[in-house]
C-alpha atoms as a PDB file:
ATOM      1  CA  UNK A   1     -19.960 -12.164 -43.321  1.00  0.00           C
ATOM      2  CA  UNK A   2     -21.225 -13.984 -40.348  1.00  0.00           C
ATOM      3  CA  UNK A   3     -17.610 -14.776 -39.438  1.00  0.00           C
ATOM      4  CA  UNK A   4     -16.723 -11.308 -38.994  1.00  0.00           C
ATOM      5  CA  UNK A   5     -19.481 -10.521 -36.711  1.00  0.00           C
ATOM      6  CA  UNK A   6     -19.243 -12.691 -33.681  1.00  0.00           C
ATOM      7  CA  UNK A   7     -15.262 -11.376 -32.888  1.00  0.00           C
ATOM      8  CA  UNK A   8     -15.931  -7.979 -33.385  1.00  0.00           C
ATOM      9  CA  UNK A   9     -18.887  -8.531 -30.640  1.00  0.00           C
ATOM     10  CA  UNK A  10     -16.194 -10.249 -28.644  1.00  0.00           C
ATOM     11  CA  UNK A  11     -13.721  -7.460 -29.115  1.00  0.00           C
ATOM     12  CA  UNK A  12     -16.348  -4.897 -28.151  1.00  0.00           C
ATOM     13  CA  UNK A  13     -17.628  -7.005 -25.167  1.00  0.00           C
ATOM     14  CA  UNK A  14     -13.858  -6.787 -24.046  1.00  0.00           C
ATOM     15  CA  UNK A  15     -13.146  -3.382 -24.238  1.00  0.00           C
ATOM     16  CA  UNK A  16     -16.437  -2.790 -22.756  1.00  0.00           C
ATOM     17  CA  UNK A  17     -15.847  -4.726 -19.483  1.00  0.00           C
ATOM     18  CA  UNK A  18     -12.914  -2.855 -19.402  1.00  0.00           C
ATOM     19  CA  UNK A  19     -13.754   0.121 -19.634  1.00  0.00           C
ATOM     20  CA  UNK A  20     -16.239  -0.698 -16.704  1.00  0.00           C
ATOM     21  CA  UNK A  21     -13.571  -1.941 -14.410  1.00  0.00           C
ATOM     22  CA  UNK A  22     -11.177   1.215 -15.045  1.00  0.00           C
ATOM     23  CA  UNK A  23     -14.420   3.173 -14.183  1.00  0.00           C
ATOM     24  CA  UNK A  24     -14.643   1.589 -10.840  1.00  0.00           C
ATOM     25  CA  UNK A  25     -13.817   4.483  -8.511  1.00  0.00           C
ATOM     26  CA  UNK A  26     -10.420   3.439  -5.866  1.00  0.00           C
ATOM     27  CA  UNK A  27     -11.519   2.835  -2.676  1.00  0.00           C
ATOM     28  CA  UNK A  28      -9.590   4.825  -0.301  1.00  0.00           C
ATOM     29  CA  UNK A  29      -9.214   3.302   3.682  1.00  0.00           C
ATOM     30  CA  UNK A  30      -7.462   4.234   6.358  1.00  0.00           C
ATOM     31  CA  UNK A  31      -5.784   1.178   7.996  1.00  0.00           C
ATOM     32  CA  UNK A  32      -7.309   1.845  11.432  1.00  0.00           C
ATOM     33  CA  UNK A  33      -5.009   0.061  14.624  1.00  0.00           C
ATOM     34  CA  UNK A  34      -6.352   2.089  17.538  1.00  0.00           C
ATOM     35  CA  UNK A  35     -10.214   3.584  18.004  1.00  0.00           C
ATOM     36  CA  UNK A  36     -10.129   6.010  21.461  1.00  0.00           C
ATOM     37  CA  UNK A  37      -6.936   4.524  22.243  1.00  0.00           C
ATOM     38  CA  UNK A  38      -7.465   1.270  22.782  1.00  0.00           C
ATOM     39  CA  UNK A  39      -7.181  -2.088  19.327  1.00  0.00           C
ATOM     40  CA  UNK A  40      -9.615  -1.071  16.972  1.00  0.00           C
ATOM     41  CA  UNK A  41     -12.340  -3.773  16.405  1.00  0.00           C
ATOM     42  CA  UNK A  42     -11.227  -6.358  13.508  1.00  0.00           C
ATOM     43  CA  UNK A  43      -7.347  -6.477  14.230  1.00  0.00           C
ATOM     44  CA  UNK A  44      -5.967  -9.748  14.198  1.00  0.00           C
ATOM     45  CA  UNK A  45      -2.893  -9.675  16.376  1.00  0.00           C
ATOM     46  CA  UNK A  46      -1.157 -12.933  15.229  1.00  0.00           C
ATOM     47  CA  UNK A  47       2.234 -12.404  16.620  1.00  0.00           C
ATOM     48  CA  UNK A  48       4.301 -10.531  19.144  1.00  0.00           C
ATOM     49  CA  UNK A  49       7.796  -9.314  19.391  1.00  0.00           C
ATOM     50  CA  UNK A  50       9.339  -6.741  20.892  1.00  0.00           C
ATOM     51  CA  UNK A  51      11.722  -3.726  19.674  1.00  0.00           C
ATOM     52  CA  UNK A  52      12.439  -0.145  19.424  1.00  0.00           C
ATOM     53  CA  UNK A  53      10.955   2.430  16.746  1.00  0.00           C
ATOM     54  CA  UNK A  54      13.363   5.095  15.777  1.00  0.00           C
ATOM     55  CA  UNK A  55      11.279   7.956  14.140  1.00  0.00           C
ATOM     56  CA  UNK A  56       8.556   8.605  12.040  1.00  0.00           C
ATOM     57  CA  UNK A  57       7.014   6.040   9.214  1.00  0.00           C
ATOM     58  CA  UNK A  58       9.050   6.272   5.885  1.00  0.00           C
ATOM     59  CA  UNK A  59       5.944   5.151   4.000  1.00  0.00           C
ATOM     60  CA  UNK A  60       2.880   7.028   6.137  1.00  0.00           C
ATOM     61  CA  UNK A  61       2.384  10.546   6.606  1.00  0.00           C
ATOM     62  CA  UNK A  62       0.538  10.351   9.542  1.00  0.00           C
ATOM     63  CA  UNK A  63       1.807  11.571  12.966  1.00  0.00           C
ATOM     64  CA  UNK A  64       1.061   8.148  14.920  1.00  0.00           C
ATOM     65  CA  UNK A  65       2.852   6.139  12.062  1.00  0.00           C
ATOM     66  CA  UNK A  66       6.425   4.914  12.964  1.00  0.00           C
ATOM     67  CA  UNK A  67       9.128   3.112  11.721  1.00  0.00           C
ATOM     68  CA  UNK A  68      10.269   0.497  14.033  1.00  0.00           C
ATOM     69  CA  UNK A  69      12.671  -2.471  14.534  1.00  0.00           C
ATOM     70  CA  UNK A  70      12.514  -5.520  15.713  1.00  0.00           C
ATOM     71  CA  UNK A  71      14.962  -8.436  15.125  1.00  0.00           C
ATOM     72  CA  UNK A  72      16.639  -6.499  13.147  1.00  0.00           C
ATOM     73  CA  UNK A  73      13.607  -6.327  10.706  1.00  0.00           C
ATOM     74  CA  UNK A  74      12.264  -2.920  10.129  1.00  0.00           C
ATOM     75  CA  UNK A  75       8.391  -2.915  10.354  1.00  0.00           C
ATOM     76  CA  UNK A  76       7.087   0.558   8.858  1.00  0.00           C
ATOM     77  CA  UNK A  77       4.287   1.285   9.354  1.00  0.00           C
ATOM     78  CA  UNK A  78       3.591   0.438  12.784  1.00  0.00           C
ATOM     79  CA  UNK A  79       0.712   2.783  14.792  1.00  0.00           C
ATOM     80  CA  UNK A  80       0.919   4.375  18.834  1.00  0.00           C
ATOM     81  CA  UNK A  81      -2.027   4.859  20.524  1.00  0.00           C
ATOM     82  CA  UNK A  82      -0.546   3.105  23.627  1.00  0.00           C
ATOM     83  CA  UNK A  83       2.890   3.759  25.224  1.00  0.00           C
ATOM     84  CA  UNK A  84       4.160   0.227  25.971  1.00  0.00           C
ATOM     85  CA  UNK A  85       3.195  -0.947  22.633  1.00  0.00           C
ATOM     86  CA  UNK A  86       2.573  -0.686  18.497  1.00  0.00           C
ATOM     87  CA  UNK A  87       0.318  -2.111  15.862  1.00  0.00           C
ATOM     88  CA  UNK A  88       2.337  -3.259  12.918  1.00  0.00           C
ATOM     89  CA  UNK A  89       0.093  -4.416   9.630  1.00  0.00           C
ATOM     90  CA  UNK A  90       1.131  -8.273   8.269  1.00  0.00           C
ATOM     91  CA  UNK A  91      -0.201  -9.960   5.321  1.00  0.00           C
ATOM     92  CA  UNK A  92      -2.716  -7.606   2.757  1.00  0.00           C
ATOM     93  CA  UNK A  93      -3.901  -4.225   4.689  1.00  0.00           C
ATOM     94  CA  UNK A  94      -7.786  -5.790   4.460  1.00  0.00           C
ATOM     95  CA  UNK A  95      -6.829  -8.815   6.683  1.00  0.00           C
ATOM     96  CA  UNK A  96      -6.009  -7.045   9.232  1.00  0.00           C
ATOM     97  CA  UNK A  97      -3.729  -8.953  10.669  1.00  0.00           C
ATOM     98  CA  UNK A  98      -1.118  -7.705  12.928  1.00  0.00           C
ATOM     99  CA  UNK A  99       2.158  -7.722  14.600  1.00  0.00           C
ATOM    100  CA  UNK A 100       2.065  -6.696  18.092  1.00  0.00           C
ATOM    101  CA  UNK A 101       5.499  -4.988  19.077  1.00  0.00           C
ATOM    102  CA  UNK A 102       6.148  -4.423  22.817  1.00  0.00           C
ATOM    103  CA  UNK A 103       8.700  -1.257  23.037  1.00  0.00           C
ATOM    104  CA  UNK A 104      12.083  -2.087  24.796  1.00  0.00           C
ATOM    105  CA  UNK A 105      12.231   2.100  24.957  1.00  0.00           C
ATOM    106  CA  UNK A 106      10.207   4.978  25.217  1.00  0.00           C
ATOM    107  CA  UNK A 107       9.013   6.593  21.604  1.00  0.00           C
ATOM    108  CA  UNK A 108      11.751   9.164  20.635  1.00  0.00           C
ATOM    109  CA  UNK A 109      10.442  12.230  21.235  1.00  0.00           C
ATOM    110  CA  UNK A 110      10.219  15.186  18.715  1.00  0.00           C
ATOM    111  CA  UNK A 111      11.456  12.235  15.937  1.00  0.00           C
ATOM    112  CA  UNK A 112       7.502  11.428  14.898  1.00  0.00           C
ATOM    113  CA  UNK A 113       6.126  12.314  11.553  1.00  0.00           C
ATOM    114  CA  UNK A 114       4.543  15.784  11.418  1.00  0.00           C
ATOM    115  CA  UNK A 115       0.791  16.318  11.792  1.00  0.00           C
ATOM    116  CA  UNK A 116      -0.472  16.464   8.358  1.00  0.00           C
ATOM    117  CA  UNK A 117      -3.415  15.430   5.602  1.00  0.00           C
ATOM    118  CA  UNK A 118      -1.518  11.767   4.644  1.00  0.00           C
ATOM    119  CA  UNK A 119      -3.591  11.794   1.589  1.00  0.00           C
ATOM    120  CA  UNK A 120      -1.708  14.392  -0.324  1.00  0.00           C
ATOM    121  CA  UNK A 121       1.239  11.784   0.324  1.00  0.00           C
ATOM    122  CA  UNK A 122       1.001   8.543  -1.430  1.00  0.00           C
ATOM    123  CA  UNK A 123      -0.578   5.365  -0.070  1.00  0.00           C
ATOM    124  CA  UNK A 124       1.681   2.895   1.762  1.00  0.00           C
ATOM    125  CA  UNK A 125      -0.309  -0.112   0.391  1.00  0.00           C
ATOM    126  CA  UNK A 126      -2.202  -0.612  -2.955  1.00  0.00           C
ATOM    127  CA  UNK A 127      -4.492  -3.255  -4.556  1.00  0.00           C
ATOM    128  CA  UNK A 128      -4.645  -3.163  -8.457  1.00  0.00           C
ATOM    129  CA  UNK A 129      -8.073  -3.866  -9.688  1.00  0.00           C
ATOM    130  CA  UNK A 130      -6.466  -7.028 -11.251  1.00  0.00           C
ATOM    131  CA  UNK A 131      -5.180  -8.223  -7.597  1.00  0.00           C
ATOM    132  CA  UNK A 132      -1.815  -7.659  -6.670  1.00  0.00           C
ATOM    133  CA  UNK A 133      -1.220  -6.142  -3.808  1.00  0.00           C
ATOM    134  CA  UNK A 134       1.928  -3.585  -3.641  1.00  0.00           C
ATOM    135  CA  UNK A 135       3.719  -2.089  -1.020  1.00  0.00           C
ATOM    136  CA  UNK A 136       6.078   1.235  -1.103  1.00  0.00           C
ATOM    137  CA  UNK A 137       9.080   0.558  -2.035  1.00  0.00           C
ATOM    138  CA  UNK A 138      12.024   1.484   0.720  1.00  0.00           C
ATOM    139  CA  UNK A 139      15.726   1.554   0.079  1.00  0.00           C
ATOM    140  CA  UNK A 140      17.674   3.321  -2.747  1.00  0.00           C
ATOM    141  CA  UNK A 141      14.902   4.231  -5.494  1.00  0.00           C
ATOM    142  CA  UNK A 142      15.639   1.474  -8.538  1.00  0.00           C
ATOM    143  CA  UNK A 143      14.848   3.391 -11.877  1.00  0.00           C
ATOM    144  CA  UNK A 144      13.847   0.539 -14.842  1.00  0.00           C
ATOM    145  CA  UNK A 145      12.904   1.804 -18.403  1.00  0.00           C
ATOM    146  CA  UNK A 146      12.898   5.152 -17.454  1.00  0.00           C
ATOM    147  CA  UNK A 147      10.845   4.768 -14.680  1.00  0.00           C
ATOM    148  CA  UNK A 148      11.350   4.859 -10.719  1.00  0.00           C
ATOM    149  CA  UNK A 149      10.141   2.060  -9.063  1.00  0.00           C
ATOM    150  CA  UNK A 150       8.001   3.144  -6.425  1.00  0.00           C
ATOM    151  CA  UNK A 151       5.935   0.014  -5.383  1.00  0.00           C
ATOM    152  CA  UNK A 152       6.722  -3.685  -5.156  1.00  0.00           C
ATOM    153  CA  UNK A 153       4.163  -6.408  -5.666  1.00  0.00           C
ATOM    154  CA  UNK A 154       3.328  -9.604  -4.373  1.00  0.00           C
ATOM    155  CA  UNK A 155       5.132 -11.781  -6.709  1.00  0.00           C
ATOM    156  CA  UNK A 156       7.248 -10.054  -8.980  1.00  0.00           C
ATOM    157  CA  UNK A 157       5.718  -7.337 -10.557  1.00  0.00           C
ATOM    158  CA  UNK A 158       6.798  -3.463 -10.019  1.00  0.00           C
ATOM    159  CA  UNK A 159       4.886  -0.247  -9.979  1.00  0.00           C
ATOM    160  CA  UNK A 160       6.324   3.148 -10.997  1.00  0.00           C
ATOM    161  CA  UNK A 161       5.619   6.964 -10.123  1.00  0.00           C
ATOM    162  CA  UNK A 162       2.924   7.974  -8.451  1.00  0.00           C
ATOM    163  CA  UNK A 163      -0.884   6.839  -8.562  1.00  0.00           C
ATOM    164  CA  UNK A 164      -2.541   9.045 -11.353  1.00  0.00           C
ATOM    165  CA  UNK A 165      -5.169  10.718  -9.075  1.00  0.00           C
ATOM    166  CA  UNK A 166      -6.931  12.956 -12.056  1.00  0.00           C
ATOM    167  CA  UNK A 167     -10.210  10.323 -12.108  1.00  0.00           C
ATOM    168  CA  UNK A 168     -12.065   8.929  -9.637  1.00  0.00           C
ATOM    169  CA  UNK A 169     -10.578   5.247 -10.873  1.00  0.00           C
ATOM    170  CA  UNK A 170      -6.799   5.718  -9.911  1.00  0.00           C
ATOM    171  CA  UNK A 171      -4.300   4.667 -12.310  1.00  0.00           C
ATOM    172  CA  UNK A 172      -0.268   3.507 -12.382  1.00  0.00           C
ATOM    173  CA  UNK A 173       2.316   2.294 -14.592  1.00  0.00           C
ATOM    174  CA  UNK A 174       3.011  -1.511 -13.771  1.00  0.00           C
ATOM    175  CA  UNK A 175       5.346  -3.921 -15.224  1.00  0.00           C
ATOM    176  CA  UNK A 176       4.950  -7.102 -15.380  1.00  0.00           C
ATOM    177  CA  UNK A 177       8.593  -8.418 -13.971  1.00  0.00           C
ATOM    178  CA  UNK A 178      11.767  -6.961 -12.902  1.00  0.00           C
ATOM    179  CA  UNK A 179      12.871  -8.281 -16.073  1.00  0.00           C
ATOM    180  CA  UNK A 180      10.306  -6.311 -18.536  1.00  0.00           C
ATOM    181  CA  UNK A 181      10.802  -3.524 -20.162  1.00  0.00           C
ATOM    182  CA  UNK A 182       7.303  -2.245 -20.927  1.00  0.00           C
ATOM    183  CA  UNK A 183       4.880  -0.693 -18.436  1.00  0.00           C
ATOM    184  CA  UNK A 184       1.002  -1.141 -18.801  1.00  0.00           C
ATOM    185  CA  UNK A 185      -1.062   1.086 -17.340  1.00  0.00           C
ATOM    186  CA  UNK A 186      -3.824  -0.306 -14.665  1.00  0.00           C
ATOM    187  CA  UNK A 187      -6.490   0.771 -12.292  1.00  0.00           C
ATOM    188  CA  UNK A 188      -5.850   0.650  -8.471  1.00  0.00           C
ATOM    189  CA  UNK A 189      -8.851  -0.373  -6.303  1.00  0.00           C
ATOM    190  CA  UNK A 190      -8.493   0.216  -2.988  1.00  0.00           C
ATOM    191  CA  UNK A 191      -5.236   2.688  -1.397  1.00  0.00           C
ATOM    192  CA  UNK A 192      -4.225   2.121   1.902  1.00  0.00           C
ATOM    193  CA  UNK A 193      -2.591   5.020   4.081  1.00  0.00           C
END
């Protein structure tokens, strides 16, 4: 009888601790490039380049995200607050870490994203609770298992569909490669618009 005892604890210890860490509510941030107009404290600019942007952000709703080229490398998002130049994230949204990208041309005018609440759109970064950090996926939408791919992850795993909002501890269907064929559901903690 002892026997049975100490994996059923185990088990239950398990499913506890996660239950606790899908009850973690997702921490929701702004990635903040300008404050009054001139580089918010904490950005690390650790390169510069210089290039055009041709319209509004294709993965943030917000009116002073862009999506811009340089090199012929897009860099979406990149954030105006200044007219010679943009704020580009690099690395994971909480380093902070930026590209600085000098304009060869003036913003195209009337081509910016409409001003509107970027949190009824979906977040342009996310960190699961178990680490990975995803980014929108751009391009032609992929579709695997019955699922569009809408996020793609720091090594090789995929997201799909949109972050289950219903809860205060945000939820998605992941899988584990482009290879697999069966999604998992996890817990996002932190969203990044």
């Amino acid at each position: 009888m002892p026997r049975t005892i100490g994996p059923l604890v185990t088990a239950l210890a398990l499913v506890g601790a996660a239950a606790a860490l899908a009850a973690t509510p997702t921490k929701l941030e702004d990635w903040t490039a300008f404050t009054n107009g001139k580089l918010a404290a904490g950005i690390h600019v650790i390169r510069t380049a210089r290039g055009y942007c041709s319209g509004g952000s294709h993965l943030d709703a917000r009116s002073a995200a862009w999506h811009c080229l340089t090199q012929g490398q897009a860099q979406d998002p990149c954030f105006a607050a200044a007219a010679a130049f943009m704020i580009c994230p690099l690395g994971t949204p909480d380093s902070h870490d930026a590209l600085k990208l000098n304009l060869a041309s003036p913003l195209p005018a009337g081509k910016g994203n409409p001003r509107v609440d970027p949190r009824r759109h979906d977040p342009w970064a996310l960190l699961t609770a178990s680490g990975a950090y995803c980014y929108r996926a751009t391009g032609t939408p992929s579709h695997i298992a019955g699922k569009t791919i809408t996020y793609e992850c720091a090594g090789a795993a995929l997201l799909a569909g949109q972050p289950n909002r219903t809860q205060t501890a945000w939820m998605i269907s992941l899988l584990p490669t482009g290879t697999s064929i069966r999604y998992r559901t996890v817990a996002i903690a932190t969203a990044w618009w």
